[in-house]
Each structure stands twice: as structure tokens, then as C-alpha cells.
Protein backbone atom coordinates (compact mmCIF):
# COMPACT_ATOMS: atom_id res chain seq x y z
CA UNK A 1 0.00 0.00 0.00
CA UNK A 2 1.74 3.18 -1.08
CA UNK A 3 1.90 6.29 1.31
CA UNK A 4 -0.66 8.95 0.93
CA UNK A 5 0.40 12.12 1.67
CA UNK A 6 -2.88 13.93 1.99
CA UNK A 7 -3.72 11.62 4.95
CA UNK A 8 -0.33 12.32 6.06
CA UNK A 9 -1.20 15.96 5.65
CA UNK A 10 -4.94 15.99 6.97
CA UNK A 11 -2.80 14.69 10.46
CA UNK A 12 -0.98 17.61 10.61
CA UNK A 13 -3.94 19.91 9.88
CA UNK A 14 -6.19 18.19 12.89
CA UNK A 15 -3.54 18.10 15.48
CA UNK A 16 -2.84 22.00 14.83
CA UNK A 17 -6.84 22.45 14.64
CA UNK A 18 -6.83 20.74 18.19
CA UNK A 19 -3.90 22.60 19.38
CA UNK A 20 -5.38 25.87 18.07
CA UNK A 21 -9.10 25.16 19.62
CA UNK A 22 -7.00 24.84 23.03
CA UNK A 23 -5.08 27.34 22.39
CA UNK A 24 -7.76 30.03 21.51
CA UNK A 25 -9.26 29.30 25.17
CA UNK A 26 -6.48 31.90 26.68
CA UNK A 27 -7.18 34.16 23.87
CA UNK A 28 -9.75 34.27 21.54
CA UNK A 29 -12.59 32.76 23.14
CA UNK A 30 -14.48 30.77 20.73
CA UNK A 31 -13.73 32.28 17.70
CA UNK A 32 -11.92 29.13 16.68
CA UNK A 33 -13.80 26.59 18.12
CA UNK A 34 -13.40 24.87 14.37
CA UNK A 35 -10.25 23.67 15.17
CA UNK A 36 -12.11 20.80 17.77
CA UNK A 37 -13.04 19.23 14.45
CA UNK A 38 -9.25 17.79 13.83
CA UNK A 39 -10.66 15.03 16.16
CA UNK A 40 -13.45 14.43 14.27
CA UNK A 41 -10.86 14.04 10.92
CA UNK A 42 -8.77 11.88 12.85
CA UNK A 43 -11.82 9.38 13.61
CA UNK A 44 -12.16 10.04 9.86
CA UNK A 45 -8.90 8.69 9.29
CA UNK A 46 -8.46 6.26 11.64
CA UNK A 47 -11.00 4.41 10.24
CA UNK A 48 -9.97 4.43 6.97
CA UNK A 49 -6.69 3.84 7.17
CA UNK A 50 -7.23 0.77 9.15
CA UNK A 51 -9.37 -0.67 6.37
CA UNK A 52 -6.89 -0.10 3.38
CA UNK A 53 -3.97 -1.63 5.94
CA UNK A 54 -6.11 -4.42 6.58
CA UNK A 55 -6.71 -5.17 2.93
CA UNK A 56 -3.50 -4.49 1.37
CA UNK A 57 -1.42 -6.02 4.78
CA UNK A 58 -3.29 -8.82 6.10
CA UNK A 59 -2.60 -9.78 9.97
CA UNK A 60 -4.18 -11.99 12.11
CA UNK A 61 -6.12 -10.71 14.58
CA UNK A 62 -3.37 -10.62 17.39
CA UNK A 63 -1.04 -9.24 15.16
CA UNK A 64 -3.20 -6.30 14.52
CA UNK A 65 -3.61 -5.53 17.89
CA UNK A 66 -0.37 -5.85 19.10
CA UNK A 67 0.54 -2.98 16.54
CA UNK A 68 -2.59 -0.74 17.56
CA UNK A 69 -0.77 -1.34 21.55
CA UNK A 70 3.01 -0.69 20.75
CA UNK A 71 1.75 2.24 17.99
CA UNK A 72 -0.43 4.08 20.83
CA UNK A 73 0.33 2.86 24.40
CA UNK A 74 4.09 3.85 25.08
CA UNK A 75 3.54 7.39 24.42
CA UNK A 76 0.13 7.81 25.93
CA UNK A 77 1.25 6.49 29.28
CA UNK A 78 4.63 8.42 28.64
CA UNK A 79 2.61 11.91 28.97
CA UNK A 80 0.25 10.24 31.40
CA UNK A 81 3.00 8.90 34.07
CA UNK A 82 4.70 12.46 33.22
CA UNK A 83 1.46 14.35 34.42
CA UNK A 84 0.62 12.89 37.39
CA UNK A 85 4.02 12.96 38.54
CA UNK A 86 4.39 16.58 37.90
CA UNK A 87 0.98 16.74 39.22
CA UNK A 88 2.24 14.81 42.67
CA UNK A 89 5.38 17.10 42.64
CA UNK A 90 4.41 20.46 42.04
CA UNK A 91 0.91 20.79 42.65
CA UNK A 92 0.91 24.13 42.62
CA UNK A 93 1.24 24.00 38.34
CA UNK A 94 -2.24 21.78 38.31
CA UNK A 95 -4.34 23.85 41.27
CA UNK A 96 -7.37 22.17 39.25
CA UNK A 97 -6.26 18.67 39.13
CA UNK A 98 -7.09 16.48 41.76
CA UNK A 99 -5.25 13.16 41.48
CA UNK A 100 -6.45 9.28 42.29
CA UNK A 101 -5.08 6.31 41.69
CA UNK A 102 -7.73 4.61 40.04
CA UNK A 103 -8.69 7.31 38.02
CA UNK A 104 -4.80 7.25 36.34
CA UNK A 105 -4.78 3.45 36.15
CA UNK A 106 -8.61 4.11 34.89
CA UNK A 107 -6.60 6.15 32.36
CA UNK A 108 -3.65 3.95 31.62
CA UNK A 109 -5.93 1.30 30.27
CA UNK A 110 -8.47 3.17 28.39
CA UNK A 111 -11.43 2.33 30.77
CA UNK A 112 -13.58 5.70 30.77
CA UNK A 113 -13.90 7.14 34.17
CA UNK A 114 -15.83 10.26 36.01
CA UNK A 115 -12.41 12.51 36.53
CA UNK A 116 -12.50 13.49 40.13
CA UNK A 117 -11.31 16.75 39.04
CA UNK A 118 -14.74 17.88 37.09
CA UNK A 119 -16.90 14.81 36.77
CA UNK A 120 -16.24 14.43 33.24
CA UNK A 121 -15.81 11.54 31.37
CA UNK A 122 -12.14 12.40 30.52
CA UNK A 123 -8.67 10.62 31.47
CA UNK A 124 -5.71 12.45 33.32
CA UNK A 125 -4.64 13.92 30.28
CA UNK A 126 -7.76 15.60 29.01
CA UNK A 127 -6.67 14.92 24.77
CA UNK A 128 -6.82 10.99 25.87
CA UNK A 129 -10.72 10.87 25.76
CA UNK A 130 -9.74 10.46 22.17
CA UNK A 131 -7.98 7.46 23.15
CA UNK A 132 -10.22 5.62 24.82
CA UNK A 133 -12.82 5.96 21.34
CA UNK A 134 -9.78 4.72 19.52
CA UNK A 135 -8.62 1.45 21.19
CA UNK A 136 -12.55 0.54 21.70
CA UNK A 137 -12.29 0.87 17.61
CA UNK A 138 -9.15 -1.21 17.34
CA UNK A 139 -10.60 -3.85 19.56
CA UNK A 140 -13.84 -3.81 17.76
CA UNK A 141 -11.93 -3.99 14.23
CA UNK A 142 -9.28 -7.15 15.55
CA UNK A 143 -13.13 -8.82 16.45
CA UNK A 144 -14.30 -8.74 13.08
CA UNK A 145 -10.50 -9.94 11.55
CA UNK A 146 -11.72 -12.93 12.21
CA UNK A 147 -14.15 -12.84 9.60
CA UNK A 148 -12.55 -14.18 6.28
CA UNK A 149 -14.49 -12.51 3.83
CA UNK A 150 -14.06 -8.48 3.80
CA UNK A 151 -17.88 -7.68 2.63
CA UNK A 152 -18.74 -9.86 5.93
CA UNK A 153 -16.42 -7.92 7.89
CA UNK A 154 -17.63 -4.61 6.51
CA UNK A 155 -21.43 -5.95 7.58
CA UNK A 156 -20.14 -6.85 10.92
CA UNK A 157 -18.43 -3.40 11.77
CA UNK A 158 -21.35 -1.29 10.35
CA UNK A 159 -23.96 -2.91 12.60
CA UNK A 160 -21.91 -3.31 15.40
CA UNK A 161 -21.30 0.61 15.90
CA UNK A 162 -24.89 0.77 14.43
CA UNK A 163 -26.67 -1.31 17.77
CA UNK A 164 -23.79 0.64 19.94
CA UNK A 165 -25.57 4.14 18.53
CA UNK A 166 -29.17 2.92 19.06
CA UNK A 167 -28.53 1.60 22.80
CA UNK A 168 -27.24 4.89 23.64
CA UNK A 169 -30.45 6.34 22.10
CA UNK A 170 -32.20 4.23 24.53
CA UNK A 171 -30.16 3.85 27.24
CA UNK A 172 -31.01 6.71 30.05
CA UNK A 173 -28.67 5.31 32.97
CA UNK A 174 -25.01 7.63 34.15
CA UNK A 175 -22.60 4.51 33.09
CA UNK A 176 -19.43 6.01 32.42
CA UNK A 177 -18.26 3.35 29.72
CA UNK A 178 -22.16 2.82 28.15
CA UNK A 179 -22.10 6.27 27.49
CA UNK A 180 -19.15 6.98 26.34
CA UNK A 181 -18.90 4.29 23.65
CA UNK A 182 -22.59 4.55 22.46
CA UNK A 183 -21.79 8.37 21.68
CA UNK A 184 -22.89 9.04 17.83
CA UNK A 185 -19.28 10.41 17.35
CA UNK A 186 -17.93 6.54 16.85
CA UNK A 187 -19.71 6.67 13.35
CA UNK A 188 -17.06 8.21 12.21
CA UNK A 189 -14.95 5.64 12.27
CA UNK A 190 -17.57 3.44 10.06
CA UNK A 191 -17.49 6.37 7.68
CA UNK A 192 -13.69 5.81 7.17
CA UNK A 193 -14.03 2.56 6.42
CA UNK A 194 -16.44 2.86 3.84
CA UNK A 195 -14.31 5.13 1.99
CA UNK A 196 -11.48 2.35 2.35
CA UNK A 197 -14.22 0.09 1.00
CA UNK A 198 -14.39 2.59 -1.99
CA UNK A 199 -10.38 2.70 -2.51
CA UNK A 200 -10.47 -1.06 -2.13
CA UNK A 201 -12.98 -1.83 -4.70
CA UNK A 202 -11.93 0.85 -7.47
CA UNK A 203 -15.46 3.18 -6.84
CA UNK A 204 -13.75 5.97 -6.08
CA UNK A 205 -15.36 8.75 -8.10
CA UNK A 206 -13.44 11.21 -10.81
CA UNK A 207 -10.89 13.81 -9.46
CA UNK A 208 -13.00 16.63 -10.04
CA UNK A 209 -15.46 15.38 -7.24
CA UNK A 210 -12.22 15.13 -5.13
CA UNK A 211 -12.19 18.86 -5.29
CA UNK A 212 -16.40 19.60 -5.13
CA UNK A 213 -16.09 17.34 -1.85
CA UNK A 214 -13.54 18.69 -0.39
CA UNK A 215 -14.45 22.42 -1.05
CA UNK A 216 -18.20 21.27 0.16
CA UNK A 217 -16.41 20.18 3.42
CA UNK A 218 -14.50 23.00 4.09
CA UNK A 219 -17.48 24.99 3.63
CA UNK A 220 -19.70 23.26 5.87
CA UNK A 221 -16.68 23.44 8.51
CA UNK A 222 -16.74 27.05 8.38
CA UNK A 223 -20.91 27.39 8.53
CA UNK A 224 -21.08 25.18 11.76
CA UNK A 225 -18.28 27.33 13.19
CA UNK A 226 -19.69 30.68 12.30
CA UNK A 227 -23.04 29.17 13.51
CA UNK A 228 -21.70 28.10 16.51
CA UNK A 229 -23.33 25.12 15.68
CA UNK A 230 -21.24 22.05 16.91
CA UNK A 231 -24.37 19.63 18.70
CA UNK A 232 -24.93 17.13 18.02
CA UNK A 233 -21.31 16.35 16.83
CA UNK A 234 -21.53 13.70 14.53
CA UNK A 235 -23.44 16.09 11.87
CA UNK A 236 -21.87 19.43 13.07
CA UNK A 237 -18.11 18.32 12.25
CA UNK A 238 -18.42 15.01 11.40
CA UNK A 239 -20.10 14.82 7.84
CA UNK A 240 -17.49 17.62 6.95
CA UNK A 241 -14.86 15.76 8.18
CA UNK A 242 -15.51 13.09 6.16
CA UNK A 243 -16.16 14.72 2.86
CA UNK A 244 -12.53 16.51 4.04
CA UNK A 245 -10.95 13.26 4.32
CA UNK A 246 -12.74 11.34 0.95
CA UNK A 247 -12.09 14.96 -1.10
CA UNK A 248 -8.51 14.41 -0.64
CA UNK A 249 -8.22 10.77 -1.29
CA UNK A 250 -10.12 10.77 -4.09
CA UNK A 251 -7.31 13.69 -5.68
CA UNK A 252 -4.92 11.68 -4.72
CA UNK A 253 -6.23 8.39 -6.06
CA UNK A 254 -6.58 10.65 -9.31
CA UNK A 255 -3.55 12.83 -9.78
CA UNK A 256 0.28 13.21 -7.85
CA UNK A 257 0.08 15.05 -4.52
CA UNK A 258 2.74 17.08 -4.23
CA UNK A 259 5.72 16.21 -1.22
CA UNK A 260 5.77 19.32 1.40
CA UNK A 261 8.24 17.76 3.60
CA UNK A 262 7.41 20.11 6.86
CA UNK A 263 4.21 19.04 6.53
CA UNK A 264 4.62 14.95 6.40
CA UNK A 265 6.93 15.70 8.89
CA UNK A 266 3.95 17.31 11.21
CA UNK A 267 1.86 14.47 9.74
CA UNK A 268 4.18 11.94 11.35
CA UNK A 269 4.82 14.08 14.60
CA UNK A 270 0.88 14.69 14.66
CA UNK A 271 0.21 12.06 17.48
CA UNK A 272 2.96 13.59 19.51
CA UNK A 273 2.28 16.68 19.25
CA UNK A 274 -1.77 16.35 19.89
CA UNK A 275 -0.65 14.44 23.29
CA UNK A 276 1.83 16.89 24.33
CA UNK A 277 0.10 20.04 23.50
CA UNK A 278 -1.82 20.73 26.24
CA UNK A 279 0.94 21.12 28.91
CA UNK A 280 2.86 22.98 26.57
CA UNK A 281 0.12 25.56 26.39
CA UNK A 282 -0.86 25.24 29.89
CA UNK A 283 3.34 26.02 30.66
CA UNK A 284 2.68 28.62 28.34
CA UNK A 285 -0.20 30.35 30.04
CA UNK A 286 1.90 30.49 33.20
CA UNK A 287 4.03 33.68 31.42
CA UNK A 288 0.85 34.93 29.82
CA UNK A 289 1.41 37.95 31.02
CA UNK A 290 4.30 38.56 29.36
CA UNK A 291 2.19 37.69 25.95
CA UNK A 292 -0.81 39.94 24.04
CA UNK A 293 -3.25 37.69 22.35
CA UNK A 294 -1.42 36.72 19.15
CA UNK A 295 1.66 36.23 20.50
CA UNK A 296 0.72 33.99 22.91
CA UNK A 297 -1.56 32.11 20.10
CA UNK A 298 1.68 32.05 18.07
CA UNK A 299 3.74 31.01 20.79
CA UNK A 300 1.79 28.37 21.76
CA UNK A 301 1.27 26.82 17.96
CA UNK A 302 5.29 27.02 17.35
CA UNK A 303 6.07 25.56 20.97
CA UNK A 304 3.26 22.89 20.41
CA UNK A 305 5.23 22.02 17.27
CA UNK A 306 8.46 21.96 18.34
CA UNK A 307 7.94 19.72 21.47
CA UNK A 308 5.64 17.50 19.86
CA UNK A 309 8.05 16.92 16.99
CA UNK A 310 11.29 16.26 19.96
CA UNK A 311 8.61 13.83 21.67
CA UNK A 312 8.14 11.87 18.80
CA UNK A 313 11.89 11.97 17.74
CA UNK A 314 12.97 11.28 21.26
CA UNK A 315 10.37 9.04 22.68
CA UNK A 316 7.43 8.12 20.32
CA UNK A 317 9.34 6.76 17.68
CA UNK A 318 12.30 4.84 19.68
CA UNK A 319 9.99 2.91 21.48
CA UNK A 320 8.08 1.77 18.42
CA UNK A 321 10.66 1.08 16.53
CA UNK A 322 11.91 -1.53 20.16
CA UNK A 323 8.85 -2.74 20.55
CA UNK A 324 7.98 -3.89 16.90
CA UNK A 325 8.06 -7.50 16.10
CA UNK A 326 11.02 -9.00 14.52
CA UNK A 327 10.32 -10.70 11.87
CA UNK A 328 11.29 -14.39 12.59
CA UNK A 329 14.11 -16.01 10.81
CA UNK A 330 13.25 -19.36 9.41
CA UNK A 331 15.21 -22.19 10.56
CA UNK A 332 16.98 -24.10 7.82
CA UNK A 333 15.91 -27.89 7.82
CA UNK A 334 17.87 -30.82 8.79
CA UNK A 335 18.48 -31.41 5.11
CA UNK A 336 19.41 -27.71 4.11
């Protein structure tokens, strides 16, 4: 499966949407609460991207999984284990956060939890919310690896998240993990696969569409935001998301995508930098005085950057790259 740089491009665009949305809070208000939507491409993407790698890479099951774990986990409870014990050693940087042990092993292994900071349904580090909707995904998508045919598979993952979406429809009790996982927002994930489906199967449409899709997305980005419209989620950001996402597939499919190499480089930093972002801003808005508006906006998008990209240089990456299977050598035979 070759790369495609305008997924590896729509990565760098969400995680500076998020880091802009967070960043806007010491600044601008709401003026760009767009930039929230990055999540809603990265659902996009996920999904989609684990369709095509599934078709064009086959794995077992286990093997998938495995790669979801050492791809996500080492860097998640990196920033995690970092937080809390900054947290535990200078409280006086976190006056908000009120730490528990079960609600950072809660964390650690993606179970969603009641913070006992503000009684929302978010981890220790807030970003990791995400997180938890991802690895439900993964586990979800190694379930249905066991199906040998891909149509069945494709059957099996739409009405799973399908029943998921109508129990939380019905479903009135406070369960942390029932709601969380029966939120609308996980049909985006099904929405990226059935553009992989598309890819797959050659039914991509012609580039010209590419372009009406993506401009249509764009546009309806910028009417939810001006709106203020962003409930409920999964229509607000998440239908633009994905004609974002199939827009700029469906060029690429069709025509050469040109290589900006600071931008695959943020593409490839992108999970790094969305984990890492918010304590950079938040060690930001300790000197905010010393900042008007857009400097500290600036600031905190060029910081964000910077230490997300040394995260994943330093950290991220080494410990994939340790904790990927070998492959295994063959042993010769006896006559050999």
C-alpha cells in the first residue's frame, strides 16, 4: 500500500486544529472553536486507514492488535505517568487537578472514568478521551478480523457501531463506559471505512469530485463554526470531516500530490504533538502575562510544534521502533 500524503497531511492539519481550539481558550474565546473538528478528521482517518492496511497487509487478529498497543500505548502512558508525577510534585502547576489512583490506572488502560477533578468523562490527560474511542475501535476492528471474507467484515463493523448508537439512544442510565462508547461520534470511524471500502474496490469517483467534496467540506466546517453550531457532533463536524478526508483521497487516487516535507513531517509528529500540547500551552499560560493575544496564540502553535516533533523523535518513535516484532528467521531444515 503506497503512502498517501494527503492523509499524512490531513494529520498535521487536525492536530494543529486541536492545538489551536485549546489554544484560543487563553485568547480568543471561541472564535476558533473549528479547530475541535481535527478530532473528528482523525476518527475520519483512523477508520480508513485501518481498512486499506487491513486489505492491502493482512494480519491476524493478534497481530493487529499488538501494533494498535506498541503504535499508541508507550507514548500515551509516557505523557500520562509524566502528568501525574508533575501533578504529585508540584501541585501548585495543576491547582485544578485532583489526582487518584484509580482514576490514572482508569486512564492507563483506556477504561472511561468520572475525573474526580470535574466529573467528566475524561482521562488524566484531558486529549486521551480520544484514546479511549480509539482502542474501543481497534478492539472492535481485531473482532471482526476474524471474519474471512471483507464484505462480511464490513457488515459486521457497520452494525456493530450501528446497535452501539441505538442503545445509547435508549439507554437513560449515568454509566461512564455505556455512554461513552454509544456516543454518535464513533460513526465516524464506520465512515472511514467505507471510503477504504471505496479505494479497495476501485469506486472511487473522478478527481473533479475530489475537489467539489472537499471544497463542500470546508465549507460546511466554516458554517457550523460561524453558527456556533457544533451539537450534536456527529453532523456538526463530522459529515465535513468526512467529505474533508474522501475529497482528498479521491485527488490523490486521481492525480500526484505534491511532497511538502514540513508538513509529512507534522503528519508523522501529529500524534505527539496532539498528546503533548496541552501542557505545553498550559506552561505557556503560566508567562501569559508577558504575551498579548497573538503572541501567545503564536507562541503556543510554534512551541506545540516543536515539542511535539522532539517527543516523537525522542520518545514516540524509539519505542516503536523496540517494541515492533522482529520478523522471525526461518530455521533451515535438517536437510538444508
Amino acid at each position: 500500500m503506497p503512502r498517501l500524503l494527503s492523509i499524512q497531511y490531513l494529520r498535521a492539519f487536525a492536530a494543529f486544529g486541536v492545538v489551536a481550539f485549546h489554544a484560543q481558550g487563553f485568547t480568543y474565546g471561541r472564535a476558533l472553536v473549528i479547530g475541535s473538528a481535527g478530532v473528528d478528521i482523525f476518527f475520519v482517518v483512523s477508520g480508513f486507514v485501518m481498512w486499506t492496511v487491513s486489505v492491502y497487509r493482512p494480519q491476524t487478529p493478534a497481530e493487529f492488535f499488538v501494533n494498535r498497543l506498541i503504535r499508541i500505548v508507550p507514548m500515551y502512558w509516557f505523557v500520562t505517568l509524566s502528568f501525574v508525577a508533575a501533578a504529585i510534585v508540584l501541585p501548585t502547576l495543576f491547582p485544578r487537578l485532583v489526582v487518584s489512583a484509580t482514576h490514572t490506572l482508569a486512564s492507563l488502560f483506556f477504561v472511561p472514568m468520572r475525573s474526580p477533578s470535574n466529573g467528566e468523562i475524561w482521562p488524566v490527560v484531558v486529549p486521551g478521551w480520544t484514546l479511549n474511542c480509539e482502542m474501543f475501535f481497534y478492539a472492535v476492528f481485531a473482532l471482526a478480523l476474524f471474519l474471512t471474507s471483507t464484505t462480511t467484515r464490513l457488515v459486521f463493523l457497520a452494525m456493530t457501531f450501528f446497535v452501539l448508537i441505538l442503545v445509547g439512544r435508549i439507554y437513560t442510565g449515568d454509566n461512564p463506559a455505556i455512554t461513552f462508547y454509544t456516543d454518535p461520534i464513533m460513526l465516524e470511524f464506520p465512515s472511514g471505512i467505507l471510503l477504504g471500502r471505496a479505494l479497495e474496490q476501485d469506486r472511487l469517483p473522478q478527481l473533479r469530485w475530489g475537489y467539489v467534496l472537499l471544497v463542500a467540506g470546508a465549507l460546511l466546517f466554516a458554517v457550523s463554526a460561524w453558527l456556533d453550531v457544533s451539537s450534536p457532533r456527529v453532523l456538526a463536524w463530522g459529515i465535513p470531516a468526512f467529505l474533508v478526508v474522501a475529497g482528498a483521497v479521491i485527488i490523490e487516487k486521481n492525480r500526484s500530490v505534491p511532497l511538502v516535507p514540513a508538513l509529512a513531517l507534522l503528519g508523522d509528529a501529529s500524534y505527539s504533538i496532539y498528546l503533548t500540547h496541552t501542557l505545553t500551552i498550559s506552561a505557556i499560560g503560566k508567562f501569559k502575562a508577558y504575551f498579548n493575544a497573538p503572541t501567545f496564540f503564536v507562541a503556543s502553535l510554534t512551541l506545540s510544534a516543536l515539542i511535539g516533533i522532539a517527543a516523537w523523535r525522542l520518545v514516540e518513535r524509539p519505542f516503536a521502533e523496540f517494541l515492533k516484532p522482529r520478523p522471525r528467521l526461518r530455521q533451515p531444515h535438517l536437510a538444508e
